[in-house]
C-alpha atoms as a PDB file:
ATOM      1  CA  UNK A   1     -27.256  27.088  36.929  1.00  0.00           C
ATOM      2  CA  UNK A   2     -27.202  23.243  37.246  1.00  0.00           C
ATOM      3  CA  UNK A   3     -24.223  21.913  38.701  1.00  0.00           C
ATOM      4  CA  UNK A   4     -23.155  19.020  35.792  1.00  0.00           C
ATOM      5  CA  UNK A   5     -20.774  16.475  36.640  1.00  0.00           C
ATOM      6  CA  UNK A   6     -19.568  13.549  35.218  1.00  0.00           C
ATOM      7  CA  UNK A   7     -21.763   9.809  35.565  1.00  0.00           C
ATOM      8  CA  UNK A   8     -20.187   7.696  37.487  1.00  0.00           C
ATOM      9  CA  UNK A   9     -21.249   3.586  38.636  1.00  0.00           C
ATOM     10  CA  UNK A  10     -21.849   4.916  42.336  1.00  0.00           C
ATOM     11  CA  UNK A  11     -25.027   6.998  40.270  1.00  0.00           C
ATOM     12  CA  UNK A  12     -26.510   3.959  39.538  1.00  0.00           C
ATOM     13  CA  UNK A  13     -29.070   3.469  42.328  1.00  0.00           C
ATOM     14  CA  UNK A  14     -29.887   7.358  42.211  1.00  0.00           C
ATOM     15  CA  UNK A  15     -30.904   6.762  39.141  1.00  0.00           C
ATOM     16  CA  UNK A  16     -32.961   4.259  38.728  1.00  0.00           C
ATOM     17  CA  UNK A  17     -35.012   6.008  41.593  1.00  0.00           C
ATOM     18  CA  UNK A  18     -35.218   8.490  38.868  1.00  0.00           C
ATOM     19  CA  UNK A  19     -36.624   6.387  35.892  1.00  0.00           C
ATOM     20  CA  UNK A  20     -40.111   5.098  36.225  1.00  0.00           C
ATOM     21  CA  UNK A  21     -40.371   1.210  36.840  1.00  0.00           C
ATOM     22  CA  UNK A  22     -42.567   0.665  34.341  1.00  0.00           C
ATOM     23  CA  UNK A  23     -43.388   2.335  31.100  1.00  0.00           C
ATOM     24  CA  UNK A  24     -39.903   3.856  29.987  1.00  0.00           C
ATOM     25  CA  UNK A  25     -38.939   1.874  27.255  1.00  0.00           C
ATOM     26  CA  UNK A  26     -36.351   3.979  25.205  1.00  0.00           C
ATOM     27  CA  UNK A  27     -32.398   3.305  25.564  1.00  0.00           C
ATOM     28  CA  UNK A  28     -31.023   6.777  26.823  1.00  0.00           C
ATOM     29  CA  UNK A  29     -33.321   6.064  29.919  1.00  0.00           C
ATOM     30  CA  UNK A  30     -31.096   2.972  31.067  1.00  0.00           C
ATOM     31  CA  UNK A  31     -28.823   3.636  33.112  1.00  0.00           C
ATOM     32  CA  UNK A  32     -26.162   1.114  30.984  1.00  0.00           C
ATOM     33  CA  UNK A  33     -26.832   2.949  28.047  1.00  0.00           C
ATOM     34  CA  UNK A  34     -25.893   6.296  29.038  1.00  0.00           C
ATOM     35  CA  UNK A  35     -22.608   4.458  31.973  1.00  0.00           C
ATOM     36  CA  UNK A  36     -21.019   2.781  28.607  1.00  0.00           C
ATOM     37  CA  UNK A  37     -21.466   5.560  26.193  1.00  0.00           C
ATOM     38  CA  UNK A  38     -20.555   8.325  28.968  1.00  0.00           C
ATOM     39  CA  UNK A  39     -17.142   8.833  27.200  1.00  0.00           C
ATOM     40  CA  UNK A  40     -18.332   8.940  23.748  1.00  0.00           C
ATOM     41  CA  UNK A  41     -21.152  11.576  24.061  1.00  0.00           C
ATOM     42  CA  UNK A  42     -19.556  13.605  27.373  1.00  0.00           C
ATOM     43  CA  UNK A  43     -22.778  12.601  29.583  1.00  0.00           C
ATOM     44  CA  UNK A  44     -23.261  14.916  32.703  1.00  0.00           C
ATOM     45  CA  UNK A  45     -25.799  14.467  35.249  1.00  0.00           C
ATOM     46  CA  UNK A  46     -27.262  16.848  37.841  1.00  0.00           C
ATOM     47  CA  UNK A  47     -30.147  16.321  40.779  1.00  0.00           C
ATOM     48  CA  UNK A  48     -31.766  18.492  41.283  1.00  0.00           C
ATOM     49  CA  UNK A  49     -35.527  19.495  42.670  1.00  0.00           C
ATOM     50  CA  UNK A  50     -36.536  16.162  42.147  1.00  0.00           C
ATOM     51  CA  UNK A  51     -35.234  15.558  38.625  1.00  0.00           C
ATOM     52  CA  UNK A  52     -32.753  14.061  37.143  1.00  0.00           C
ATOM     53  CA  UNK A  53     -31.185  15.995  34.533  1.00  0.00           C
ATOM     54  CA  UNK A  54     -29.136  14.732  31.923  1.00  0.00           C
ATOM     55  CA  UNK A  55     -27.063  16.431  29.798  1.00  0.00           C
ATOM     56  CA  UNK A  56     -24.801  14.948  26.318  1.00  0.00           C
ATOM     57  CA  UNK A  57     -23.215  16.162  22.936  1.00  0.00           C
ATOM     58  CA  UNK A  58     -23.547  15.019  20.098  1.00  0.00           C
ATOM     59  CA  UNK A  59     -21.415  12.740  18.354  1.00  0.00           C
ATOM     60  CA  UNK A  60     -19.180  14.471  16.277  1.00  0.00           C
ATOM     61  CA  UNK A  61     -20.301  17.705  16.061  1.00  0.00           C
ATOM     62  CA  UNK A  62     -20.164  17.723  19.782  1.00  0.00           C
ATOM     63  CA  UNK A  63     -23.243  19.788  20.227  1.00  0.00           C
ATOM     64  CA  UNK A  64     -24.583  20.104  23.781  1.00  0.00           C
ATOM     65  CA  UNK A  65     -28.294  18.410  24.245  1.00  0.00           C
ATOM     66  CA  UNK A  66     -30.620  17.977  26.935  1.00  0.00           C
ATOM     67  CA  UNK A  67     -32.189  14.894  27.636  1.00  0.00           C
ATOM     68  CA  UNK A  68     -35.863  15.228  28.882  1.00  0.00           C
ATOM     69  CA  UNK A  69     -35.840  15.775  32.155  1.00  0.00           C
ATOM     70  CA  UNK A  70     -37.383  12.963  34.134  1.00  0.00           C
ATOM     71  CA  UNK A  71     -38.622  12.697  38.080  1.00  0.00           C
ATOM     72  CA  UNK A  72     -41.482  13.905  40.106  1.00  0.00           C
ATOM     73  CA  UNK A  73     -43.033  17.960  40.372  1.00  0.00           C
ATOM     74  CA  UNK A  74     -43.132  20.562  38.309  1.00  0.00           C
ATOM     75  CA  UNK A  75     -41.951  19.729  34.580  1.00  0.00           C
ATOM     76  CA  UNK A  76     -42.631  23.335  33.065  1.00  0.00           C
ATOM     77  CA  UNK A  77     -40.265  24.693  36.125  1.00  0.00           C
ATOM     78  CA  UNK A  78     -37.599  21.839  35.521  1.00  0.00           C
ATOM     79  CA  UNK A  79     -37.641  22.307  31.961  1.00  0.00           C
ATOM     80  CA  UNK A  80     -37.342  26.086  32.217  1.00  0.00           C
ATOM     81  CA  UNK A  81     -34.084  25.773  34.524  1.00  0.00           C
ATOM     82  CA  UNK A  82     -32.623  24.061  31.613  1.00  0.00           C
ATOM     83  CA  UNK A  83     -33.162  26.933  29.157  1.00  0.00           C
ATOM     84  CA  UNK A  84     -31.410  28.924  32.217  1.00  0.00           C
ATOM     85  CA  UNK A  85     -28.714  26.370  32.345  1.00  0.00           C
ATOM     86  CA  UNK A  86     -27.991  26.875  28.772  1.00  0.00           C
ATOM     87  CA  UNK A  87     -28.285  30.714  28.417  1.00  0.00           C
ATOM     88  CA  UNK A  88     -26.083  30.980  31.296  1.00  0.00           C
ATOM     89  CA  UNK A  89     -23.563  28.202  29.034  1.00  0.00           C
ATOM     90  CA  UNK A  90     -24.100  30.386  26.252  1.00  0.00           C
ATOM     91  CA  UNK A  91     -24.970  27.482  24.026  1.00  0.00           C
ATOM     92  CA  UNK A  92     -28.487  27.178  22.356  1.00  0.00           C
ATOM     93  CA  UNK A  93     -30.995  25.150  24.150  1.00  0.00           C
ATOM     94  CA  UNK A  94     -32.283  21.626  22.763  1.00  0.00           C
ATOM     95  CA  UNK A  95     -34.174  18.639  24.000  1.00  0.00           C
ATOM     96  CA  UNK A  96     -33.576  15.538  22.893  1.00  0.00           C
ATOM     97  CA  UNK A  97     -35.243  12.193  23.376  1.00  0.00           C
ATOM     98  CA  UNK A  98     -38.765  13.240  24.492  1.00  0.00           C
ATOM     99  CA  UNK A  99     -41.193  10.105  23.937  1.00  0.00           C
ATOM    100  CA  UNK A 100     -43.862  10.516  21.765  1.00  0.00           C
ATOM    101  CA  UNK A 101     -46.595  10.176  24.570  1.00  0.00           C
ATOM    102  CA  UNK A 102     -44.803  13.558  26.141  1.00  0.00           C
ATOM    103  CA  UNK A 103     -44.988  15.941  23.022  1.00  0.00           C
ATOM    104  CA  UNK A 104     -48.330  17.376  23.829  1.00  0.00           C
ATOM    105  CA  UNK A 105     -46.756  18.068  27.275  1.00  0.00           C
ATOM    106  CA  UNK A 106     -43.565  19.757  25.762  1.00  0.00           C
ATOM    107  CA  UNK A 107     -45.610  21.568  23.176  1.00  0.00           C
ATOM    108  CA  UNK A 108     -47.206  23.385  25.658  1.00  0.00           C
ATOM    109  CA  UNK A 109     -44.148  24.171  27.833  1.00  0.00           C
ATOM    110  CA  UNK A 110     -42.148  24.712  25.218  1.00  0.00           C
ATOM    111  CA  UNK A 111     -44.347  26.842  23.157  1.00  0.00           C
ATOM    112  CA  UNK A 112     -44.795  28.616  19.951  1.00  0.00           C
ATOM    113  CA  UNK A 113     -40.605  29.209  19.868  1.00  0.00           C
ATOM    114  CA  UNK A 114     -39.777  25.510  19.334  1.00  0.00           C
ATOM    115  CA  UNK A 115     -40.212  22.786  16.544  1.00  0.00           C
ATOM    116  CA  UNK A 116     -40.616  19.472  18.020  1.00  0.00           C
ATOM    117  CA  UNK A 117     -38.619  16.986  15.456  1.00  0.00           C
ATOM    118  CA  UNK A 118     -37.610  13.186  14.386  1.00  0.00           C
ATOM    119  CA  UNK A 119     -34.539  13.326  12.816  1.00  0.00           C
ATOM    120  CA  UNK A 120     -33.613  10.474  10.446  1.00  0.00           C
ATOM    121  CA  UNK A 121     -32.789   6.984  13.128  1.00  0.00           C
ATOM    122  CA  UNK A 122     -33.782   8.923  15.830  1.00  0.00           C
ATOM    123  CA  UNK A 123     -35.925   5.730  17.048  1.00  0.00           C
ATOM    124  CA  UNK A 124     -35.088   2.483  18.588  1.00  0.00           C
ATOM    125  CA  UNK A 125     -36.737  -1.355  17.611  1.00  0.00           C
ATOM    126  CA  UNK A 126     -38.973  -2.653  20.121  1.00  0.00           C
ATOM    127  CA  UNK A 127     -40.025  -6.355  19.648  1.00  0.00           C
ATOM    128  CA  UNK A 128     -41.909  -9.002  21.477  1.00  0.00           C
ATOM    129  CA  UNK A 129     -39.526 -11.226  23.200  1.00  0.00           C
ATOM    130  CA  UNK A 130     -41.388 -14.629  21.971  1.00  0.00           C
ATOM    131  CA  UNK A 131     -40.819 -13.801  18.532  1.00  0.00           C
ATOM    132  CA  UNK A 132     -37.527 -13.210  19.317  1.00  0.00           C
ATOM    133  CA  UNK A 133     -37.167 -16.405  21.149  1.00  0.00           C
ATOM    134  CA  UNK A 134     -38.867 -18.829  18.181  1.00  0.00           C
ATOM    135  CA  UNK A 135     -38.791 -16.587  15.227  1.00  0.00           C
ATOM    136  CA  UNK A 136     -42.327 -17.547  14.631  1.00  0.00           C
ATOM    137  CA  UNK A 137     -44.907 -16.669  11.937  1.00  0.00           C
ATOM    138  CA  UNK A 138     -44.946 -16.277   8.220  1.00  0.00           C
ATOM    139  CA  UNK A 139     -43.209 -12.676   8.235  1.00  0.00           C
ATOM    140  CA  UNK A 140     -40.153 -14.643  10.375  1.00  0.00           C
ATOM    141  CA  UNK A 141     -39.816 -17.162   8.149  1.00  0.00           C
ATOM    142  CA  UNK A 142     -36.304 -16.426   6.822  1.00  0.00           C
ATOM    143  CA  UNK A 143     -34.922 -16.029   9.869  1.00  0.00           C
ATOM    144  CA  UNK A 144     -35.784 -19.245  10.956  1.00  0.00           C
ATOM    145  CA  UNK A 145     -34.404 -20.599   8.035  1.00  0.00           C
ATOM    146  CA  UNK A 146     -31.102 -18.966   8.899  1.00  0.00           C
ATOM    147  CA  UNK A 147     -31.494 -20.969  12.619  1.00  0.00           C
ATOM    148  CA  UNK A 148     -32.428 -24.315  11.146  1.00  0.00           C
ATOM    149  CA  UNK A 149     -29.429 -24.312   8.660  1.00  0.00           C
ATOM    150  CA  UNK A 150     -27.064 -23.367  11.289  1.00  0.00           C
ATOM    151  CA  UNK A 151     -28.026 -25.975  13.806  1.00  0.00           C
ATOM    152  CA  UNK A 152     -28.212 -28.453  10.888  1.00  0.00           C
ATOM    153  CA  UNK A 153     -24.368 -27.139   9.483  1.00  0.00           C
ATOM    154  CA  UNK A 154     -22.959 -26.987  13.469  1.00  0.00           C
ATOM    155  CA  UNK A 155     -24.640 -29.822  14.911  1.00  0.00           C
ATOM    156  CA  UNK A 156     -22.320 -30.935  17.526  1.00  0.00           C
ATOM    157  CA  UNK A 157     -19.674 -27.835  16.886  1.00  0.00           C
ATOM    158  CA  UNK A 158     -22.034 -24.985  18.045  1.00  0.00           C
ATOM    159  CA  UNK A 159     -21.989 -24.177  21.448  1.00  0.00           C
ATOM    160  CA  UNK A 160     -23.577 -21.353  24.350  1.00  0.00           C
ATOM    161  CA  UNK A 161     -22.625 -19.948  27.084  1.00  0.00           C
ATOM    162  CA  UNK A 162     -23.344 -17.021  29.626  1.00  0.00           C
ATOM    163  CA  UNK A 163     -20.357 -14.336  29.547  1.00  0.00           C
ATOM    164  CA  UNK A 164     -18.603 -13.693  33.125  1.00  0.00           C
ATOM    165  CA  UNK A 165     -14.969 -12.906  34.024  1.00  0.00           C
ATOM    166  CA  UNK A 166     -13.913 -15.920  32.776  1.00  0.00           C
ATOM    167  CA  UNK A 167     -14.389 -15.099  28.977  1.00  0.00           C
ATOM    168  CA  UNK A 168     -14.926 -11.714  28.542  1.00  0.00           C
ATOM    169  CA  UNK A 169     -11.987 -11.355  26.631  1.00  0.00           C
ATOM    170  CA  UNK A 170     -13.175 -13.739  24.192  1.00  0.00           C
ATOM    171  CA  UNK A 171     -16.340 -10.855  23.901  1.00  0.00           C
ATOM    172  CA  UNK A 172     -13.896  -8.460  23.485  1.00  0.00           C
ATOM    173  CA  UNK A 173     -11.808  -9.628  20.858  1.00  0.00           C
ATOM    174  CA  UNK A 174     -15.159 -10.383  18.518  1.00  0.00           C
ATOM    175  CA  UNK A 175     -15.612  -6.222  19.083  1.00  0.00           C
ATOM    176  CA  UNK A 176     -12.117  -6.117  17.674  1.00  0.00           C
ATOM    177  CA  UNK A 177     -12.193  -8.491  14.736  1.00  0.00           C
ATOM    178  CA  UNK A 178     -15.484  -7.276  13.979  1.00  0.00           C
ATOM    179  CA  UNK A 179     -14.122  -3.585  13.433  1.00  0.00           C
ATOM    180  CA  UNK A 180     -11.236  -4.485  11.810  1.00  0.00           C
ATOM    181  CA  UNK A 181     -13.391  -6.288   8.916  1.00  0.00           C
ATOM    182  CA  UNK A 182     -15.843  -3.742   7.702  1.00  0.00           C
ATOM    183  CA  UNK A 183     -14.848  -0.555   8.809  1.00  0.00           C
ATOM    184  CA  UNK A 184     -18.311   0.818   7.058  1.00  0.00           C
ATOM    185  CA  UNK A 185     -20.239  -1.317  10.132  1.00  0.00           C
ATOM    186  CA  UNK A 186     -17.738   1.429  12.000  1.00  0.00           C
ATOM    187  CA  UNK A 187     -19.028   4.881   9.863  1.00  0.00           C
ATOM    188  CA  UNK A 188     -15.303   4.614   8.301  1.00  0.00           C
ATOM    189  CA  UNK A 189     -14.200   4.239  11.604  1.00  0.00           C
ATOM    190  CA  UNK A 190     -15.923   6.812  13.267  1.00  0.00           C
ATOM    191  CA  UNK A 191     -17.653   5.014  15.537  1.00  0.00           C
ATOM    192  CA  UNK A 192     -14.477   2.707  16.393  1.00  0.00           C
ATOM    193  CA  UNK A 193     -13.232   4.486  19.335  1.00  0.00           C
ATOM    194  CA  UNK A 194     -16.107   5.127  21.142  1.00  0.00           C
ATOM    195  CA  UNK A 195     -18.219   1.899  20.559  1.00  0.00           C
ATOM    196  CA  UNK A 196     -15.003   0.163  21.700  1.00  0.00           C
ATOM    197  CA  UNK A 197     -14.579   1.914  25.322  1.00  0.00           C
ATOM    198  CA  UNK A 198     -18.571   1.267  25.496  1.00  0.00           C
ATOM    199  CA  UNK A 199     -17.816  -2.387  25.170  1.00  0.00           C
ATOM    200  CA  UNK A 200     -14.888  -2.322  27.417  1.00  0.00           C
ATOM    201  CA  UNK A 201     -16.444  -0.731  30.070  1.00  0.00           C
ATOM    202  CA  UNK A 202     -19.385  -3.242  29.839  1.00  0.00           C
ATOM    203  CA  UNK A 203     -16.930  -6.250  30.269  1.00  0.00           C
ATOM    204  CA  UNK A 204     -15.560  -4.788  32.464  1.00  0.00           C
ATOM    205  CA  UNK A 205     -18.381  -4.021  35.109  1.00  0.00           C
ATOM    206  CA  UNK A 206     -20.746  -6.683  34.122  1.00  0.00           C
ATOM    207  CA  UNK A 207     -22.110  -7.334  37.687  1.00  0.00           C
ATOM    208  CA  UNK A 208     -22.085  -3.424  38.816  1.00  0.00           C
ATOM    209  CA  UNK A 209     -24.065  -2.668  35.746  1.00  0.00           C
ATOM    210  CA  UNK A 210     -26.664  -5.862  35.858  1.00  0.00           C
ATOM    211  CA  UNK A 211     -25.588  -6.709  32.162  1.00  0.00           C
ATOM    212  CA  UNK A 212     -26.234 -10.580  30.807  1.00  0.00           C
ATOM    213  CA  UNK A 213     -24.138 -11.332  28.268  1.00  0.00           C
ATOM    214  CA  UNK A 214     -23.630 -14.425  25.835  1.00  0.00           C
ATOM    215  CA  UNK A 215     -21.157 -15.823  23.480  1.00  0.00           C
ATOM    216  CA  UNK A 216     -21.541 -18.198  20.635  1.00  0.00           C
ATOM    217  CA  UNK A 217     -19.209 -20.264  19.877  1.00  0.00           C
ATOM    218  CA  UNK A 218     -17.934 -22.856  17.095  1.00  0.00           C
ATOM    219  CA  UNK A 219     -15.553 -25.430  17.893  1.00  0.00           C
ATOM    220  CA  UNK A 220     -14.829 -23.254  20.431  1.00  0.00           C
ATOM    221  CA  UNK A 221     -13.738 -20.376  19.010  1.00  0.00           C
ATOM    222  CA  UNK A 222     -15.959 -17.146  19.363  1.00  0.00           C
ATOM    223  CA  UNK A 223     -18.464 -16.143  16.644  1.00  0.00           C
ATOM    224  CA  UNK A 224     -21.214 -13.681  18.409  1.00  0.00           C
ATOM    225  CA  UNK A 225     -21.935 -12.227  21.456  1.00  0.00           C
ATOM    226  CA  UNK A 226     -24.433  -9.990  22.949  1.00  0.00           C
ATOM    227  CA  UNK A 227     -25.004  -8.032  26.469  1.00  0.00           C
ATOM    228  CA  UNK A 228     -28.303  -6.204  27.650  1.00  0.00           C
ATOM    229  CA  UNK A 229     -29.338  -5.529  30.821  1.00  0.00           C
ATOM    230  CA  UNK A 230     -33.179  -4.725  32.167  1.00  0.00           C
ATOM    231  CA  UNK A 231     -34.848  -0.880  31.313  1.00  0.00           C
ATOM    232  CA  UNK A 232     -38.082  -1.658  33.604  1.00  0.00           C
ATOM    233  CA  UNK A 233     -40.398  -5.175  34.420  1.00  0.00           C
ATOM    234  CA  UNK A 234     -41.040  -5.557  31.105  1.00  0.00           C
ATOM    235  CA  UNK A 235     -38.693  -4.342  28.734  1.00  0.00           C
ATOM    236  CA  UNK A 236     -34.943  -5.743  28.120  1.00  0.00           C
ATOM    237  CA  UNK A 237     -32.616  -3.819  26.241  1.00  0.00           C
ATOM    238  CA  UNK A 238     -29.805  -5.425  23.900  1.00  0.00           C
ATOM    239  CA  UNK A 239     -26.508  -2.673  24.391  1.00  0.00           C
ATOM    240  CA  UNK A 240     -24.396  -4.478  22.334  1.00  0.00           C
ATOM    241  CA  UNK A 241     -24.290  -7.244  19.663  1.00  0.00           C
ATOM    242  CA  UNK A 242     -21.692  -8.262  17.041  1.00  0.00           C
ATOM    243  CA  UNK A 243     -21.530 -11.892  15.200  1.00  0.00           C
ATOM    244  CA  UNK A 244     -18.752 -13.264  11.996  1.00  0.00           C
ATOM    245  CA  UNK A 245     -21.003 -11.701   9.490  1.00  0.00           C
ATOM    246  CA  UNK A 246     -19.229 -14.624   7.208  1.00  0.00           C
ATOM    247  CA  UNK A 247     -21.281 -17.184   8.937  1.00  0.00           C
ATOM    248  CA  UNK A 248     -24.827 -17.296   7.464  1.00  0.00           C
ATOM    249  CA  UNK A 249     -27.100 -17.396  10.520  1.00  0.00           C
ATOM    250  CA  UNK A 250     -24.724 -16.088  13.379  1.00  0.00           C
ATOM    251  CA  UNK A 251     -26.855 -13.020  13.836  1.00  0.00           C
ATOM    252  CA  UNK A 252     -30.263 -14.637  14.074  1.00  0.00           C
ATOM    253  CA  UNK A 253     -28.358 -17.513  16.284  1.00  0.00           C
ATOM    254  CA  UNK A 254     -26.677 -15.180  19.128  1.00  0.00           C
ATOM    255  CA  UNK A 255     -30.033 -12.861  19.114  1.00  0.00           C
ATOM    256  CA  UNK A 256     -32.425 -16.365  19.732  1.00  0.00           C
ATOM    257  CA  UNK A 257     -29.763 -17.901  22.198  1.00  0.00           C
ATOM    258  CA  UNK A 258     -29.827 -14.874  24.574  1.00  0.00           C
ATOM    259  CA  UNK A 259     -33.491 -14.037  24.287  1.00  0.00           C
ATOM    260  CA  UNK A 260     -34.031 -17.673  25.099  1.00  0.00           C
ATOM    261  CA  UNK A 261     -31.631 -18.049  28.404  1.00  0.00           C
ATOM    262  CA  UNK A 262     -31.469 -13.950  29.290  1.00  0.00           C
ATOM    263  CA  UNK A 263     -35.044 -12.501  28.379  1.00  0.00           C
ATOM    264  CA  UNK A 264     -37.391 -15.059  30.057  1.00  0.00           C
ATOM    265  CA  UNK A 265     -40.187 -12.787  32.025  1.00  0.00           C
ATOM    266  CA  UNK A 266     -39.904  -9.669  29.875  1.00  0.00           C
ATOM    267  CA  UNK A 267     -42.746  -8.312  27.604  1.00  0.00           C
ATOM    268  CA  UNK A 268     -40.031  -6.643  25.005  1.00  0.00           C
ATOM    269  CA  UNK A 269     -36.588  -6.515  23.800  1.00  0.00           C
ATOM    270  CA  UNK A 270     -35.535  -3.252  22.878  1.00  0.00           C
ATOM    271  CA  UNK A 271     -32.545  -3.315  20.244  1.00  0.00           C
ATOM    272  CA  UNK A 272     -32.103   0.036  20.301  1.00  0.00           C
ATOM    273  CA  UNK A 273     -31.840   2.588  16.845  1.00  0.00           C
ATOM    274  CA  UNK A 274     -30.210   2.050  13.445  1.00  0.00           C
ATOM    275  CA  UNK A 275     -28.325   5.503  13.805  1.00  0.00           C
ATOM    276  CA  UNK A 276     -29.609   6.268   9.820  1.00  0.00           C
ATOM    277  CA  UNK A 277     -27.529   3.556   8.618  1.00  0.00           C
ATOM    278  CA  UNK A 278     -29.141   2.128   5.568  1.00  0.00           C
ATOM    279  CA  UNK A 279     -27.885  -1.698   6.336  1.00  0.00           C
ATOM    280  CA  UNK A 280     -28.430  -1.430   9.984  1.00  0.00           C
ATOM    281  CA  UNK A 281     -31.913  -0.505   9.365  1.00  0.00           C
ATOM    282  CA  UNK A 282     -32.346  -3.148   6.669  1.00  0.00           C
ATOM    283  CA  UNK A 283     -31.273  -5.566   9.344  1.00  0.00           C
ATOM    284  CA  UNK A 284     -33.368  -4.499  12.180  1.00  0.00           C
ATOM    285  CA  UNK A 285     -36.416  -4.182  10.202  1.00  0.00           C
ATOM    286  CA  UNK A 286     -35.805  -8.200   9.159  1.00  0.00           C
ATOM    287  CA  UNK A 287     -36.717  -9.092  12.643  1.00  0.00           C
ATOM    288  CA  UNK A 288     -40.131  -7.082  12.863  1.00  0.00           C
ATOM    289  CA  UNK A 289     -40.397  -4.606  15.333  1.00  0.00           C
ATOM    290  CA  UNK A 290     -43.909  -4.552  17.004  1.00  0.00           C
ATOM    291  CA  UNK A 291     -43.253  -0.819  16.803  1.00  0.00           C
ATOM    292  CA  UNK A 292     -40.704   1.902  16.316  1.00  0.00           C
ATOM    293  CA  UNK A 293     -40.271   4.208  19.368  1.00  0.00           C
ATOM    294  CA  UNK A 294     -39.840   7.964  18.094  1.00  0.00           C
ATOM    295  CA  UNK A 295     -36.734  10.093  20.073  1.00  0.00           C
ATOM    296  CA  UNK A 296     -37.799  13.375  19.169  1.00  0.00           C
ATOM    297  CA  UNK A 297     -36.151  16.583  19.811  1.00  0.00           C
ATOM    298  CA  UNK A 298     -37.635  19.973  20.307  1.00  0.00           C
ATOM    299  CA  UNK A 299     -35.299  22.742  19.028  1.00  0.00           C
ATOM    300  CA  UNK A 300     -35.707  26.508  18.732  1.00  0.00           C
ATOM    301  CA  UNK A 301     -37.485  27.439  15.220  1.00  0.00           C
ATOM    302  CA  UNK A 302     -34.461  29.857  14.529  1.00  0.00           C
ATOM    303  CA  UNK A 303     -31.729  27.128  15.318  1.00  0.00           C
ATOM    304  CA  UNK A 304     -29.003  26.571  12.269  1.00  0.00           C
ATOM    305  CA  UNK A 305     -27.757  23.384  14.536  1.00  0.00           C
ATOM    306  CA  UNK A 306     -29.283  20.994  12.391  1.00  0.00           C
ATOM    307  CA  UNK A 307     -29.254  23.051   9.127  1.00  0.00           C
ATOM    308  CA  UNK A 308     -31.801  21.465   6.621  1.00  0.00           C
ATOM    309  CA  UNK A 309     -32.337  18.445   8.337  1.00  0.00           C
ATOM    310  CA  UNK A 310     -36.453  17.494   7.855  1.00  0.00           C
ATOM    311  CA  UNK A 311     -38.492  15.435   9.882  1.00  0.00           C
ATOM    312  CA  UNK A 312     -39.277  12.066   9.479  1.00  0.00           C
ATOM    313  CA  UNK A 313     -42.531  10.521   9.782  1.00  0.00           C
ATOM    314  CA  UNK A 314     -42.354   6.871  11.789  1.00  0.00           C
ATOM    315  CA  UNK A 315     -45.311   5.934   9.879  1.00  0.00           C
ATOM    316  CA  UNK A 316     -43.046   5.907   6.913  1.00  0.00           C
ATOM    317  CA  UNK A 317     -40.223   3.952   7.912  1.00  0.00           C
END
C-alpha cells in the first residue's frame, strides 16, 4: 500500500525534483496548482521508488483518482502499485491526467481492461506568450480593440502594479465581489468555497509558492488581477484570474499587463481548462490557443463512475 498524506509547502522542493524541467506543460503538474486546490480536491502525495504519486477526488462526487505517476524507473511497476493501492482501498482504480504523448505507453501497461478517455474540458489553453503580450494578427483583432478602447477611455485613471503583502487584500476582495455578482461564473456556487481557499492560500504564500501576481486598477480602486507562477523554462501558468466583467476590456487588459511585466522569457502561457463551461470556453477560445493539451483518463471498461459520459475528440473543439 502507498502511504498517502496530505501536501504540504515543505513538499515543494521534493517535488519539483519530481516534475521534468522541461516538457511538462499541463496544470496538475505544478506544484501551485495542486498546493492551492489541495483542500478542494483532498490531494495526497506519496514517494515512493522514485515516483511521485499523486492522488485526488473529484469535485463533487468525491471520487478517488490517480494522477499519472511521474519520476524515474519502472512505469509499468509504479503504475501497477497503484492498482494495488486501490484494491487494497477498495475503491476502483482510475488515472487521470495522462498527456497525450504517454497514451501509447499507458495502453500498453494498462492493457486490454481499460478505456483511455477525454472527458468534456478535460484540457487546458496553451498560447504563445507574444500574442499574449501584443494581441497581434488578424484572428486577435478584437481583442486589441478591447485594449485600445480601454487605454483611450482610462487614459490617465488606469493604473499597474505587481501584487505583494501590501495589497493582497485588494486581490482578494475582487475574488469576493466577483462571486458575489454572477454566481453562474461560480457553477451556482459550487465552485465558491473551494476556488476561494485556492485564492486565499495563494495570497497568502505568494513568495513560498513563486506566484507573480498583478492588479489593475482604476482611479485606484481594483478591477482585475491575476497570479501564475512558472511549470518549467518555458511554460508559465496563469492559476487565477478575475476582472469587473462590467468594464469592457478588463479581461484582455489584466491578461496583456501581466504577460507583459510577469511572462518575459517564457515560450507559453498556459491558462489552464474551461472545466465544460460553455462561456468559459467561449472566452478562452477568443484568445487563440496555439493548441489544446488533452488530460485524459484511463478507466476500467466495466467502470459505472462516469456513467454515459463519451469521449471527446480535441480535434473538434
Amino acid at each position: 500500500m502507498l502511504n498517502f498524506r496530505p501536501i504540504t509547502l515543505e513538499d515543494k522542493q521534493t517535488i519539483q525534483t519530481y516534475i521534468p524541467s522541461d516538457g511538462m506543460q499541463m496544470c496538475e503538474y505544478c506544484f501551485t496548482d495542486l498546493m492551492i486546490w489541495k483542500d478542494h480536491y483532498d490531494t495526497e502525495i506519496c514517494f515512493q521508488d522514485g515516483f511521485l504519486f499523486i492522488r485526488m477526488k473529484t469535485f463533487p462526487e468525491k471520487i478517488p483518482m490517480y494522477l499519472m505517476p511521474v519520476g524515474s524507473g519502472d512505469l509499468e511497476q509504479a503504475c501497477r502499485t497503484v492498482m494495488a493501492d486501490a484494491e487494497e482501498n477498495g475503491v476502483e482504480c482510475t488515472f487521470c491526467s495522462i498527456p497525450e504523448e504517454r497514451i501509447p505507453e499507458m495502453r500498453r501497461i494498462l492493457g486490454d481492461d481499460y478505456t483511455i478517455k477525454l472527458f468534456d474540458g478535460s484540457w487546458d489553453y496553451l498560447y504563445e506568450t507574444k500574442k499574449i503580450q501584443t494581441f497581434s494578427g488578424k484572428k486577435l483583432q478584437s481583442k486589441r480593440n478591447y485594449i485600445n478602447r480601454f487605454c483611450k477611455q482610462w487614459e490617465g485613471h488606469w493604473t499597474y502594479e505587481d501584487i505583494d503583502e501590501s495589497n493582497r487584500d485588494d486581490a482578494y476582495q475582487i475574488h469576493l465581489k466577483w462571486c458575489s455578482e454572477d454566481e453562474s461564473s461560480c457553477r451556482q456556487g459550487m465552485m465558491y468555497s473551494g476556488e476561494t481557499c485556492a485564492v486565499k492560500i495563494a495570497l497568502d504564500n505568494l513568495k513560498a509558492l513563486d506566484l507573480r501576481g498583478g492588479i489593475l486598477r482604476l482611479d485606484g480602486k481594483p478591477i482585475a488581477f491575476t497570479l501564475g507562477s512558472a511549470i518549467n523554462s518555458d511554460t508559465f501558468v496563469i492559476q487565477i484570474e478575475k476582472a469587473d466583467a462590467n468594464i469592457p476590456g478588463a479581461y484582455p487588459m489584466i491578461a496583456q499587463q501581466f504577460a507583459k511585466r510577469n511572462c518575459e522569457g517564457y515560450a507559453y502561457i498556459n491558462r489552464e481548462e474551461d472545466l465544460g463551461m460553455e462561456g468559459l470556453r467561449k472566452s478562452k477560445k477568443s484568445y487563440r490557443p496555439v493548441k489544446l493539451l488533452g488530460k485524459y483518463t484511463a478507466v476500467r471498461k466495466d467502470s459505472k463512475l462516469f456513467g454515459d459520459s463519451q469521449s471527446i475528440d480535441l480535434e473538434e473543439i
